[in-house]
PDB file of N, CA and C in Angstrom:
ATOM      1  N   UNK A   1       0.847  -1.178   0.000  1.00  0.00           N
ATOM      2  CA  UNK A   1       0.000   0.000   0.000  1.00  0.00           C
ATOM      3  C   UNK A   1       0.887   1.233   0.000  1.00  0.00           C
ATOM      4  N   UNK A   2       0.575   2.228  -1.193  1.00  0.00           N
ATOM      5  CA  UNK A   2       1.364   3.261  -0.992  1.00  0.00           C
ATOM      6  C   UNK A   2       0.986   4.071   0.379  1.00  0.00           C
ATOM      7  N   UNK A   3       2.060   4.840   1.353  1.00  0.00           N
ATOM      8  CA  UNK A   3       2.029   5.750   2.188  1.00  0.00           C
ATOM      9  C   UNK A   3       1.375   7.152   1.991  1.00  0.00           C
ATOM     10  N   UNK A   4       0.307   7.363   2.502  1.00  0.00           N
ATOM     11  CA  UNK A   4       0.233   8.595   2.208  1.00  0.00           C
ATOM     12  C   UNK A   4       1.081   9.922   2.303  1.00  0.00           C
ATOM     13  N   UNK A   5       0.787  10.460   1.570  1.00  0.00           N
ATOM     14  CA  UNK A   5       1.886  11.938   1.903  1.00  0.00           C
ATOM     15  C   UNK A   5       1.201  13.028   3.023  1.00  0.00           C
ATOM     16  N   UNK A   6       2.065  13.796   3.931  1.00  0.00           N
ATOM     17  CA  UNK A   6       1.171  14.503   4.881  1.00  0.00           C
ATOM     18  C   UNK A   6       0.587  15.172   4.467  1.00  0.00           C
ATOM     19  N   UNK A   7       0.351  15.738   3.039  1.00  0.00           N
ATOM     20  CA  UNK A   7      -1.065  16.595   2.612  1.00  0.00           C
ATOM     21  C   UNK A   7      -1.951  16.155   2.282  1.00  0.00           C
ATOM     22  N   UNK A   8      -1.633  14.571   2.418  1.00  0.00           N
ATOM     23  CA  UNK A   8      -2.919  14.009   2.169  1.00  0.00           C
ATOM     24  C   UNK A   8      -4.435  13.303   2.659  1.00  0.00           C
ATOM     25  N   UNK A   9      -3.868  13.142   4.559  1.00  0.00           N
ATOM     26  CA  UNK A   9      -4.379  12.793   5.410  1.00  0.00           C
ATOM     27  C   UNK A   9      -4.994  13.921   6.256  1.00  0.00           C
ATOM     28  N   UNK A  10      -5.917  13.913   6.870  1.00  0.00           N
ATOM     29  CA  UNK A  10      -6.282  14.778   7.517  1.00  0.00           C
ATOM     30  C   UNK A  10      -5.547  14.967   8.814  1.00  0.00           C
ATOM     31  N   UNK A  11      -5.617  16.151   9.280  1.00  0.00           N
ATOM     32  CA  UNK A  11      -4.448  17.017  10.208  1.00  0.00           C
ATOM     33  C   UNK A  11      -4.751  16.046  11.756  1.00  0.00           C
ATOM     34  N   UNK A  12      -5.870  16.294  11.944  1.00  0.00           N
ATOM     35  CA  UNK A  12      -6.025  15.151  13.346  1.00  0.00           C
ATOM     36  C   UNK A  12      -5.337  14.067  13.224  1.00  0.00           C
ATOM     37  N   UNK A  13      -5.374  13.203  12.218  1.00  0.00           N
ATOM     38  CA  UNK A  13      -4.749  12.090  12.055  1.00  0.00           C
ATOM     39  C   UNK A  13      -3.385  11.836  12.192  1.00  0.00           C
ATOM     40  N   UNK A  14      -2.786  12.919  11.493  1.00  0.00           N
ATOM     41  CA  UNK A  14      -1.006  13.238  11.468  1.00  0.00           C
ATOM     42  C   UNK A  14      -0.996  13.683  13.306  1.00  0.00           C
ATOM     43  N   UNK A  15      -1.775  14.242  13.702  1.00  0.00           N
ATOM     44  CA  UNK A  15      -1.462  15.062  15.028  1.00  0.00           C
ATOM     45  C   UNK A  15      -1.997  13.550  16.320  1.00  0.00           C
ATOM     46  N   UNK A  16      -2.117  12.767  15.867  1.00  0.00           N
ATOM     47  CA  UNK A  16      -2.974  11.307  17.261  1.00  0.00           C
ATOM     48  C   UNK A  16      -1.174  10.406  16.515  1.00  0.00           C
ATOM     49  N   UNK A  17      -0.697  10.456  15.172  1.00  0.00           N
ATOM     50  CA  UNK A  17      -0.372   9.583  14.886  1.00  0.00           C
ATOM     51  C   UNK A  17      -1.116   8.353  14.341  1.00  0.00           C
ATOM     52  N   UNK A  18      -1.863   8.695  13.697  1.00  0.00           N
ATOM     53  CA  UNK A  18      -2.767   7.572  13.209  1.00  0.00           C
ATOM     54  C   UNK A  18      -2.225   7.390  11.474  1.00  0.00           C
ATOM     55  N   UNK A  19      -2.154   6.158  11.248  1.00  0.00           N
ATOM     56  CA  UNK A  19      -2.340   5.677   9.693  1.00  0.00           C
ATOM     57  C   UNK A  19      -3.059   5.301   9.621  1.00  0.00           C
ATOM     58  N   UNK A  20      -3.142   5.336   8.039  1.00  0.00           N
ATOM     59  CA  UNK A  20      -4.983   4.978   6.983  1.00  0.00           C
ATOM     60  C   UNK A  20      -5.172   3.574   7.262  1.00  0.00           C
ATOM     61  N   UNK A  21      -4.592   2.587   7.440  1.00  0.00           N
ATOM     62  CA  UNK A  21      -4.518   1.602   7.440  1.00  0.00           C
ATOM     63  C   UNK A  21      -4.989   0.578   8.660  1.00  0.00           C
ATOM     64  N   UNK A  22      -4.087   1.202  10.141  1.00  0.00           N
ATOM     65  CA  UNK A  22      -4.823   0.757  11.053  1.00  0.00           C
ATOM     66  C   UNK A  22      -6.075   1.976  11.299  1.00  0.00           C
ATOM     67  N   UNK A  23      -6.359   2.891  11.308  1.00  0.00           N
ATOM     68  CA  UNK A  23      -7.100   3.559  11.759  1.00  0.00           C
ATOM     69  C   UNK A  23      -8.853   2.897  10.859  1.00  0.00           C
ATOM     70  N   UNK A  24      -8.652   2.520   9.411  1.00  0.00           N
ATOM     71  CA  UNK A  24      -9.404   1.893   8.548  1.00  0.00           C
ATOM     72  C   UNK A  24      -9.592   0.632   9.746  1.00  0.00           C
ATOM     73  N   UNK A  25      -9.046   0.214   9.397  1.00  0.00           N
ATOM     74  CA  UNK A  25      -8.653  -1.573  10.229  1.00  0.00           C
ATOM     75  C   UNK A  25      -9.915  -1.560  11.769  1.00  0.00           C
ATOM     76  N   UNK A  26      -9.050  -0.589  12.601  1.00  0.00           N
ATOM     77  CA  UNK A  26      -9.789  -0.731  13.870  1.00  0.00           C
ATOM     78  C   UNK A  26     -10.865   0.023  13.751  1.00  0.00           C
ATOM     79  N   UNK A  27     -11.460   0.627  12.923  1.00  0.00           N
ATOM     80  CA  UNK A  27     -12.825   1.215  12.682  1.00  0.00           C
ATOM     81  C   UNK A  27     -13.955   0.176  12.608  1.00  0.00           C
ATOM     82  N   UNK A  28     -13.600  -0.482  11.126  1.00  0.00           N
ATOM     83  CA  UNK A  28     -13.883  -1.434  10.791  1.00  0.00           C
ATOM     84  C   UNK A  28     -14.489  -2.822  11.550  1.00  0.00           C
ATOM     85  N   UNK A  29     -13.276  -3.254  12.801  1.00  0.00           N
ATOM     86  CA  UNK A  29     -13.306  -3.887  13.693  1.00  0.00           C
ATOM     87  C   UNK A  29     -14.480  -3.964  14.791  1.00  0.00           C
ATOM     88  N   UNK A  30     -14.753  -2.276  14.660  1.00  0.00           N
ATOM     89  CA  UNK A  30     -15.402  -1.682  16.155  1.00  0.00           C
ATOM     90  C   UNK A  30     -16.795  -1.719  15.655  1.00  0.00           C
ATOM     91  N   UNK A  31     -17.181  -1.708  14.309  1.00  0.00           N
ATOM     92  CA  UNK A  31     -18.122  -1.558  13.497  1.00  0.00           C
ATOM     93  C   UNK A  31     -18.821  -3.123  13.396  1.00  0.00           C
ATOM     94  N   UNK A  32     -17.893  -4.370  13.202  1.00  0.00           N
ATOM     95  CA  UNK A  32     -18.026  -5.243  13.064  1.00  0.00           C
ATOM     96  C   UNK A  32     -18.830  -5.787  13.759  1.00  0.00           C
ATOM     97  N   UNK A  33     -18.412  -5.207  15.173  1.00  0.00           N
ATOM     98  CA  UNK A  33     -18.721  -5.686  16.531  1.00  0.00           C
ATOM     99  C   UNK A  33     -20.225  -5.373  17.334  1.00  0.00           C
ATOM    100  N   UNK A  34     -20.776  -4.022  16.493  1.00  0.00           N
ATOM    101  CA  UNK A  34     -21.749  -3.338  17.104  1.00  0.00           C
ATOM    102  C   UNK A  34     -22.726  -3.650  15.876  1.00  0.00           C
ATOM    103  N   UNK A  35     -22.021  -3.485  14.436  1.00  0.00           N
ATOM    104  CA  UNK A  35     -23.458  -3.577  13.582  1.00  0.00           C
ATOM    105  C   UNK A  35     -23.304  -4.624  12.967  1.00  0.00           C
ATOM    106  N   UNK A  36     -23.726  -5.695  13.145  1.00  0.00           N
ATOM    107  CA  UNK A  36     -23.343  -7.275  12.017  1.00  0.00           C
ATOM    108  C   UNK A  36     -24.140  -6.915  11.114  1.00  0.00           C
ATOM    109  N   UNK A  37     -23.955  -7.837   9.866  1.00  0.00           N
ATOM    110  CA  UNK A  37     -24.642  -7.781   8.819  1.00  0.00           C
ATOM    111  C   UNK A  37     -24.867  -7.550   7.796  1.00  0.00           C
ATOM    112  N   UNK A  38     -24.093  -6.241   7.763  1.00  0.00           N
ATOM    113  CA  UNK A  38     -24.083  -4.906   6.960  1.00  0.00           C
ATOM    114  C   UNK A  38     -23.368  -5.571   5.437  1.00  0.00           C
ATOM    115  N   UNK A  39     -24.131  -5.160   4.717  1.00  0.00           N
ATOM    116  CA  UNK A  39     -23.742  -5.287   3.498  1.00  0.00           C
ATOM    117  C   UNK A  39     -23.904  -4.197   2.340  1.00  0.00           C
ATOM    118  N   UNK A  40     -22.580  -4.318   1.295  1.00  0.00           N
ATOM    119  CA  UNK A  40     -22.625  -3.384   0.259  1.00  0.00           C
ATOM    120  C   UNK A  40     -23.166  -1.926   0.451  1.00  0.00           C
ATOM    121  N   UNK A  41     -23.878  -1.400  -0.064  1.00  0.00           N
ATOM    122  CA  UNK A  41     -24.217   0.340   0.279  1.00  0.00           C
ATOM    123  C   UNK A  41     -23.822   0.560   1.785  1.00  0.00           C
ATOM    124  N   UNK A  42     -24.516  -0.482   2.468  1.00  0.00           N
ATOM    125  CA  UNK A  42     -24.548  -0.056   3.722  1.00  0.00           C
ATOM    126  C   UNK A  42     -23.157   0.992   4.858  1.00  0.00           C
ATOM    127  N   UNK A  43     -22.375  -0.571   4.437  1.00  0.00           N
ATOM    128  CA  UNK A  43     -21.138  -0.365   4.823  1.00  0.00           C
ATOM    129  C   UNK A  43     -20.319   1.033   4.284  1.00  0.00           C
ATOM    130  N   UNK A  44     -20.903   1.344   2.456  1.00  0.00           N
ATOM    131  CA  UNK A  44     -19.796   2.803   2.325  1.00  0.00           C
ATOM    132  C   UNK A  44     -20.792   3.929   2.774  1.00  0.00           C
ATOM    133  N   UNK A  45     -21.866   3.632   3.064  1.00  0.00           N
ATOM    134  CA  UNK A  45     -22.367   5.021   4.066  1.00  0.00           C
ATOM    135  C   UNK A  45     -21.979   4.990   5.178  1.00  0.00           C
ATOM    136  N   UNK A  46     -21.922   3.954   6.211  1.00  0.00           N
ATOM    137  CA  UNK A  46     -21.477   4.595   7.341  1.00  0.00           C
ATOM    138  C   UNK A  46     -19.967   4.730   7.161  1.00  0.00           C
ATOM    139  N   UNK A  47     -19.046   4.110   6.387  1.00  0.00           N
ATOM    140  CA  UNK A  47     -17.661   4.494   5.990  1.00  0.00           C
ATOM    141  C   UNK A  47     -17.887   6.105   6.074  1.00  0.00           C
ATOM    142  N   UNK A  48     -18.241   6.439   4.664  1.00  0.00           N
ATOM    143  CA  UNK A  48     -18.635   8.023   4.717  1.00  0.00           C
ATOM    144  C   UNK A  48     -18.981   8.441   6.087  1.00  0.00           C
ATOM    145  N   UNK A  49     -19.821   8.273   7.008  1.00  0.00           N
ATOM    146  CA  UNK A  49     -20.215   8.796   8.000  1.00  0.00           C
ATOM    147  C   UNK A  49     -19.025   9.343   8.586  1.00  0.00           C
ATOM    148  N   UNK A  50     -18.263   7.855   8.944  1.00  0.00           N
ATOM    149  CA  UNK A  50     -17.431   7.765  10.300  1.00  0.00           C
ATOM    150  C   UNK A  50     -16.015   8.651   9.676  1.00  0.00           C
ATOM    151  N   UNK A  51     -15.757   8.700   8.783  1.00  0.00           N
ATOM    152  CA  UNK A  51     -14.760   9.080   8.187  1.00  0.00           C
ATOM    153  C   UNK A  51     -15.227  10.374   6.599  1.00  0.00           C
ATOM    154  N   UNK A  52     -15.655  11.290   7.314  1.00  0.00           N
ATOM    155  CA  UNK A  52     -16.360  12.730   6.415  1.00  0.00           C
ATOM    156  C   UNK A  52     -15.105  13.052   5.249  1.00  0.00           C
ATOM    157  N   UNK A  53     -13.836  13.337   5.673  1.00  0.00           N
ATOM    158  CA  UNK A  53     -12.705  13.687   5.187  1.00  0.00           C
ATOM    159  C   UNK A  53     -12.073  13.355   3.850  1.00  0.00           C
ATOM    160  N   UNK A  54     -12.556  13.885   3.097  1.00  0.00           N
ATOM    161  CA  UNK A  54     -12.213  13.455   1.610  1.00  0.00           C
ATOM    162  C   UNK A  54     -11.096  12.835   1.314  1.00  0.00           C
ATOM    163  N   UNK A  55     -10.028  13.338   2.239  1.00  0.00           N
ATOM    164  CA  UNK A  55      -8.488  12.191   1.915  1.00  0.00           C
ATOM    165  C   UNK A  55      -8.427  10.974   2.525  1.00  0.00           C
ATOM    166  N   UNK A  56      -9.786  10.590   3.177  1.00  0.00           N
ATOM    167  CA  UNK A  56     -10.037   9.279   3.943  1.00  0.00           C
ATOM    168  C   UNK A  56     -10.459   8.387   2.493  1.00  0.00           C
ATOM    169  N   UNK A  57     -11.430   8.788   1.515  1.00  0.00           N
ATOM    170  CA  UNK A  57     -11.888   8.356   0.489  1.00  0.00           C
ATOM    171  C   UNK A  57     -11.134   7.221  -0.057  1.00  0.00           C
ATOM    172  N   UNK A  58     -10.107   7.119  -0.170  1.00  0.00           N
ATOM    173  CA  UNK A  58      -9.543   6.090  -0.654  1.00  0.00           C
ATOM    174  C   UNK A  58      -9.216   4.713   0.076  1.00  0.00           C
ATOM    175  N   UNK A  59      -9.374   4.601   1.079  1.00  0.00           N
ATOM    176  CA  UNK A  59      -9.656   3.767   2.019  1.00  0.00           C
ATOM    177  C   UNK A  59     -11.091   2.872   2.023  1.00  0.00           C
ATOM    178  N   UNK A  60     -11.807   3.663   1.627  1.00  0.00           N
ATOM    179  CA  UNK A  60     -13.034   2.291   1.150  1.00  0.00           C
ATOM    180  C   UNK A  60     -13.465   1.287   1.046  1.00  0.00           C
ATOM    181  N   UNK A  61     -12.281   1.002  -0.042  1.00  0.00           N
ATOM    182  CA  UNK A  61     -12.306  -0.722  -0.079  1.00  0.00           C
ATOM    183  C   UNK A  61     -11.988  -1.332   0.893  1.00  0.00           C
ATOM    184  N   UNK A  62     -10.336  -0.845   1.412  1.00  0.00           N
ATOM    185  CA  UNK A  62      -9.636  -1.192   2.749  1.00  0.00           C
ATOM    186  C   UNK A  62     -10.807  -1.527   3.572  1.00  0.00           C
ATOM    187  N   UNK A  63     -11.800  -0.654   3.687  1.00  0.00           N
ATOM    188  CA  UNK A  63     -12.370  -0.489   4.908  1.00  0.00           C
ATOM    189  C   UNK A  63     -13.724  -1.809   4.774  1.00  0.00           C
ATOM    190  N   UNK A  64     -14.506  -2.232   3.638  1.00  0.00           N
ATOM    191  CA  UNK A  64     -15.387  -3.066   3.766  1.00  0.00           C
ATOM    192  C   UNK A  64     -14.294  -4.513   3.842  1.00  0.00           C
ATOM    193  N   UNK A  65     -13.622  -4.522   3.164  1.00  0.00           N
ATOM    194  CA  UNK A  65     -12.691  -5.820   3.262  1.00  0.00           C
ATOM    195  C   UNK A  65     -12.207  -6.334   4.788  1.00  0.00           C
ATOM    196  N   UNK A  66     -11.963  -5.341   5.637  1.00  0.00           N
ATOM    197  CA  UNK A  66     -11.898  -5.282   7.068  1.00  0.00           C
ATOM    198  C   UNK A  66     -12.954  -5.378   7.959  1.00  0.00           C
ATOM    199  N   UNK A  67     -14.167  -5.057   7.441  1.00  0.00           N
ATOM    200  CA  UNK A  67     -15.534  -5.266   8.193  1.00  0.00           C
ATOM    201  C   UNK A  67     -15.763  -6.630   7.849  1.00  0.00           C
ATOM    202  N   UNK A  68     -15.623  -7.518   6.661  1.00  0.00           N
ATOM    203  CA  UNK A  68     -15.911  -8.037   6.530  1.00  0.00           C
ATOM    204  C   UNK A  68     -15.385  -9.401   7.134  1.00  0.00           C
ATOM    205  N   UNK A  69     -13.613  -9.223   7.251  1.00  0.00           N
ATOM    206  CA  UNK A  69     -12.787 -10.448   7.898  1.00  0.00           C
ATOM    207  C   UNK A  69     -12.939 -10.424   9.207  1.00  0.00           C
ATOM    208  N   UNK A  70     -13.949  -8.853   9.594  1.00  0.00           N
ATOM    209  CA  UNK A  70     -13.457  -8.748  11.140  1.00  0.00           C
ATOM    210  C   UNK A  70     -15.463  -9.448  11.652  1.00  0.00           C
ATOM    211  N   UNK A  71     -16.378  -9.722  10.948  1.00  0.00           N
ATOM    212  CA  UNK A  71     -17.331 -10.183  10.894  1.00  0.00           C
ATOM    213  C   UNK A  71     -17.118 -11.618  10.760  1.00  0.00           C
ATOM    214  N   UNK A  72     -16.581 -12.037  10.196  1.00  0.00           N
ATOM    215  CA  UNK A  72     -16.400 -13.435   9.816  1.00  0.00           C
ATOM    216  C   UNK A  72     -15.604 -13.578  11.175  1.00  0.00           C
ATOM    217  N   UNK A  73     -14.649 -12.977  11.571  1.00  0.00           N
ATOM    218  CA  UNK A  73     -14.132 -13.664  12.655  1.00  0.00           C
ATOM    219  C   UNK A  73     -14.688 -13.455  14.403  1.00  0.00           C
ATOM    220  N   UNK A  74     -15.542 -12.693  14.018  1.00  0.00           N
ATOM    221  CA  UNK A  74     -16.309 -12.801  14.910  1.00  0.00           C
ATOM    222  C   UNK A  74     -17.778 -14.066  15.207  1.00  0.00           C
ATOM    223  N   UNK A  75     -17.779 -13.826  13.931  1.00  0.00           N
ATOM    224  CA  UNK A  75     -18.993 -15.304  13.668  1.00  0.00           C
ATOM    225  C   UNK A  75     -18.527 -16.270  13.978  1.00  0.00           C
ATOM    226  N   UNK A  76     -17.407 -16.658  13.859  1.00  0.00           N
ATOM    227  CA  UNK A  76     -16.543 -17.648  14.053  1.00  0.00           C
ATOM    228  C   UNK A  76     -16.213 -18.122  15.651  1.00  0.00           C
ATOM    229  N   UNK A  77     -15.839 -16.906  16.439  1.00  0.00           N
ATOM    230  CA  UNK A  77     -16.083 -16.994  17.741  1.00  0.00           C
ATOM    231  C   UNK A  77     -17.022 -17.111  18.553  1.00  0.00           C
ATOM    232  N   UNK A  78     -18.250 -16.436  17.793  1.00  0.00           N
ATOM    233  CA  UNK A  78     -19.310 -16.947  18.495  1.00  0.00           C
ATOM    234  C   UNK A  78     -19.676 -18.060  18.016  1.00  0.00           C
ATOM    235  N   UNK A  79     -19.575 -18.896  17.347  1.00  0.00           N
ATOM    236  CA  UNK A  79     -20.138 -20.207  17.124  1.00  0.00           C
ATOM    237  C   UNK A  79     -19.407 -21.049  17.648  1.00  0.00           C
ATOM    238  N   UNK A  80     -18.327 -21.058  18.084  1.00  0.00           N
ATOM    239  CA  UNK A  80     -16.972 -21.674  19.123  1.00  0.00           C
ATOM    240  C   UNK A  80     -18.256 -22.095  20.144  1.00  0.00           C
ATOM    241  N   UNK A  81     -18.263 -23.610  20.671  1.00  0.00           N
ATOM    242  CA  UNK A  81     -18.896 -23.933  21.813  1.00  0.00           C
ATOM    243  C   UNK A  81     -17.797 -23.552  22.919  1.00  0.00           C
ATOM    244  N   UNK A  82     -18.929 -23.235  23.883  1.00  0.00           N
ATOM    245  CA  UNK A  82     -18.110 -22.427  25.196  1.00  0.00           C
ATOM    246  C   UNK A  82     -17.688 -23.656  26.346  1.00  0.00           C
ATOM    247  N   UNK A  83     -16.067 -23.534  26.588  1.00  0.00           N
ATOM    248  CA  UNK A  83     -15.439 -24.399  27.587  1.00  0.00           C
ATOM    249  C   UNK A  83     -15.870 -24.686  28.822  1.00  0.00           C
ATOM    250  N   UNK A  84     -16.861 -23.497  29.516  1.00  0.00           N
ATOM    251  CA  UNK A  84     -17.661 -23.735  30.953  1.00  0.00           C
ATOM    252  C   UNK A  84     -18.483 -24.479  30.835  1.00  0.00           C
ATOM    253  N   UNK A  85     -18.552 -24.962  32.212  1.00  0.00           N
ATOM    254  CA  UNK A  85     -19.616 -25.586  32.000  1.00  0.00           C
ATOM    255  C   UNK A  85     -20.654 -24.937  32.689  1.00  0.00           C
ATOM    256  N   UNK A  86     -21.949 -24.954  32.138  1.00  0.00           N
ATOM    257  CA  UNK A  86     -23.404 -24.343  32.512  1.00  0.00           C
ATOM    258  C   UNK A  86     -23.451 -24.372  34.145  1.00  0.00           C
ATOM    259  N   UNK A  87     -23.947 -23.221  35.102  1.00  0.00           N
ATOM    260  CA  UNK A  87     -23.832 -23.424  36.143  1.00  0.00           C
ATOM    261  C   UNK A  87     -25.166 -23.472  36.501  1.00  0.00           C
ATOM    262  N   UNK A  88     -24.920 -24.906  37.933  1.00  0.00           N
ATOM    263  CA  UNK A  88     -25.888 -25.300  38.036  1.00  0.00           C
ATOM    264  C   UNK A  88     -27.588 -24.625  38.711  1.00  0.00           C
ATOM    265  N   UNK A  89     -28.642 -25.277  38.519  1.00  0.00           N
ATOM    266  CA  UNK A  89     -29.577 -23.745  38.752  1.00  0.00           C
ATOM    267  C   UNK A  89     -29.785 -23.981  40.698  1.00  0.00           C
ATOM    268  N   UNK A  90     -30.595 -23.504  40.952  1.00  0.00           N
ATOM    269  CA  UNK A  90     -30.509 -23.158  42.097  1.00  0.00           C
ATOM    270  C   UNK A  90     -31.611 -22.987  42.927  1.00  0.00           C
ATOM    271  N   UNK A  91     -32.872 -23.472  43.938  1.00  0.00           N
ATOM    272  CA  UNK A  91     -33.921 -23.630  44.095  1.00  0.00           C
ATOM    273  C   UNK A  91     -34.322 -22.328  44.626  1.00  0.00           C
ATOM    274  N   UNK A  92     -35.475 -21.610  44.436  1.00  0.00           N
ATOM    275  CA  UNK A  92     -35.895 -20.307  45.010  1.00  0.00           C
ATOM    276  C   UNK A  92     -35.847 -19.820  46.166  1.00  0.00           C
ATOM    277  N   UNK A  93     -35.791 -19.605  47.219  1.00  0.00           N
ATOM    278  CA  UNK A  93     -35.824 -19.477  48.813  1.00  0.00           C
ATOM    279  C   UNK A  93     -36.359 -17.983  48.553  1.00  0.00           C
ATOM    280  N   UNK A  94     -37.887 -18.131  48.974  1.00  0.00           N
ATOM    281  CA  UNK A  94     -38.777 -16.812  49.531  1.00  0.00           C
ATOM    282  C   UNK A  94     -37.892 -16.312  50.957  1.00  0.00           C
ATOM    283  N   UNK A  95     -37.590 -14.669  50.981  1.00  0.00           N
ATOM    284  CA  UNK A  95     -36.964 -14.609  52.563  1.00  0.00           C
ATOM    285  C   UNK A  95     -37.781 -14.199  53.396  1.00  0.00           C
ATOM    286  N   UNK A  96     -38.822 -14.285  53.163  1.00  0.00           N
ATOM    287  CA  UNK A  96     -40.133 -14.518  54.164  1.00  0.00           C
ATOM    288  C   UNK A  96     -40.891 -15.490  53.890  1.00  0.00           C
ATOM    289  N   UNK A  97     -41.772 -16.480  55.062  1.00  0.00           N
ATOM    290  CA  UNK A  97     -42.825 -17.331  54.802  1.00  0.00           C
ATOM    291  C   UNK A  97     -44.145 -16.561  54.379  1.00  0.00           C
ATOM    292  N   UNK A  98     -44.466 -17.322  53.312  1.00  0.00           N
ATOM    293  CA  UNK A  98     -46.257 -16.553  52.962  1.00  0.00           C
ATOM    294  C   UNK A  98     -47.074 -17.497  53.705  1.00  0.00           C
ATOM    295  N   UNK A  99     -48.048 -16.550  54.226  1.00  0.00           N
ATOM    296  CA  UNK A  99     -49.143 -17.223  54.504  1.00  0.00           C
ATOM    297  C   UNK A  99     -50.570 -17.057  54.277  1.00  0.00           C
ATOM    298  N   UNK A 100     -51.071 -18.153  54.070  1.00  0.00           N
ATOM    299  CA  UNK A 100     -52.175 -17.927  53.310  1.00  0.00           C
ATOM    300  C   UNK A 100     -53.861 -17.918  54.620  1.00  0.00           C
ATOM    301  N   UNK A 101     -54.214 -17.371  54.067  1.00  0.00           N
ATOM    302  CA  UNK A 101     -55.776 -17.618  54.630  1.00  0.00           C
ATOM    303  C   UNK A 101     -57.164 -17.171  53.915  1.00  0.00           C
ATOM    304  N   UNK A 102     -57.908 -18.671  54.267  1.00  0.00           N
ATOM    305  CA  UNK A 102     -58.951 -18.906  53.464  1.00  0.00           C
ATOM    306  C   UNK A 102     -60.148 -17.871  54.256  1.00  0.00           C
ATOM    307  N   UNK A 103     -60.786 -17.627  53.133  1.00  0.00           N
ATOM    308  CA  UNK A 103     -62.040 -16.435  53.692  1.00  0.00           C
ATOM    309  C   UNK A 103     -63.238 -17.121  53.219  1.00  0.00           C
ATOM    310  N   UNK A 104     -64.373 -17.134  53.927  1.00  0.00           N
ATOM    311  CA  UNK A 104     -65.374 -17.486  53.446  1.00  0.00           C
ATOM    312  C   UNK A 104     -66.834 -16.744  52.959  1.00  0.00           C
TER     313      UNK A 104
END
């Protein structure tokens, strides 16, 4: 991937230290995580959203290709059966006795 040049990134970005690449990446990731599903249009509008900055634009692709491995590998983990084992249930205990009375 070519490097961007510093006129080409937006100034916040140069000023956190951020590249297009992970900053794409862990967007992507965080996106993965909160909105499953998302497909085609979807994904380059909220791209656009999250990233307004016209020198972000080229990142795009980067960016659904990353939603997408970071979806899959999340699907993946959740379908992983879980190593605990189910804990066991536990009988109710009222912390007061009820008592009842019949009226006629």
């Amino acid at each position: 991937m070519n490097t961007p040049t510093p006129d080409t990134f937006p100034q916040i970005c140069s000023d956190a230290g951020l590249f297009c690449e992970s900053c794409v990446a862990g967007t992507a990731r965080e996106l993965a995580s909160v909105c499953k599903g998302l497909r085609g249009n979807m994904i380059g509008q909220l791209f656009v959203q999250i990233h307004p900055n016209s020198a972000c634009a080229p990142m795009h692709k980067r960016f659904a290709l990353r939603y997408r491995e970071a979806s899959q590998a999340l699907a993946a983990a959740v379908a992983a059966p879980l190593a605990e084992p189910m804990p066991m249930r536990r009988e109710v205990v009222f912390a007061r006795p009820r008592t009842i009375a019949a009226v006629a």
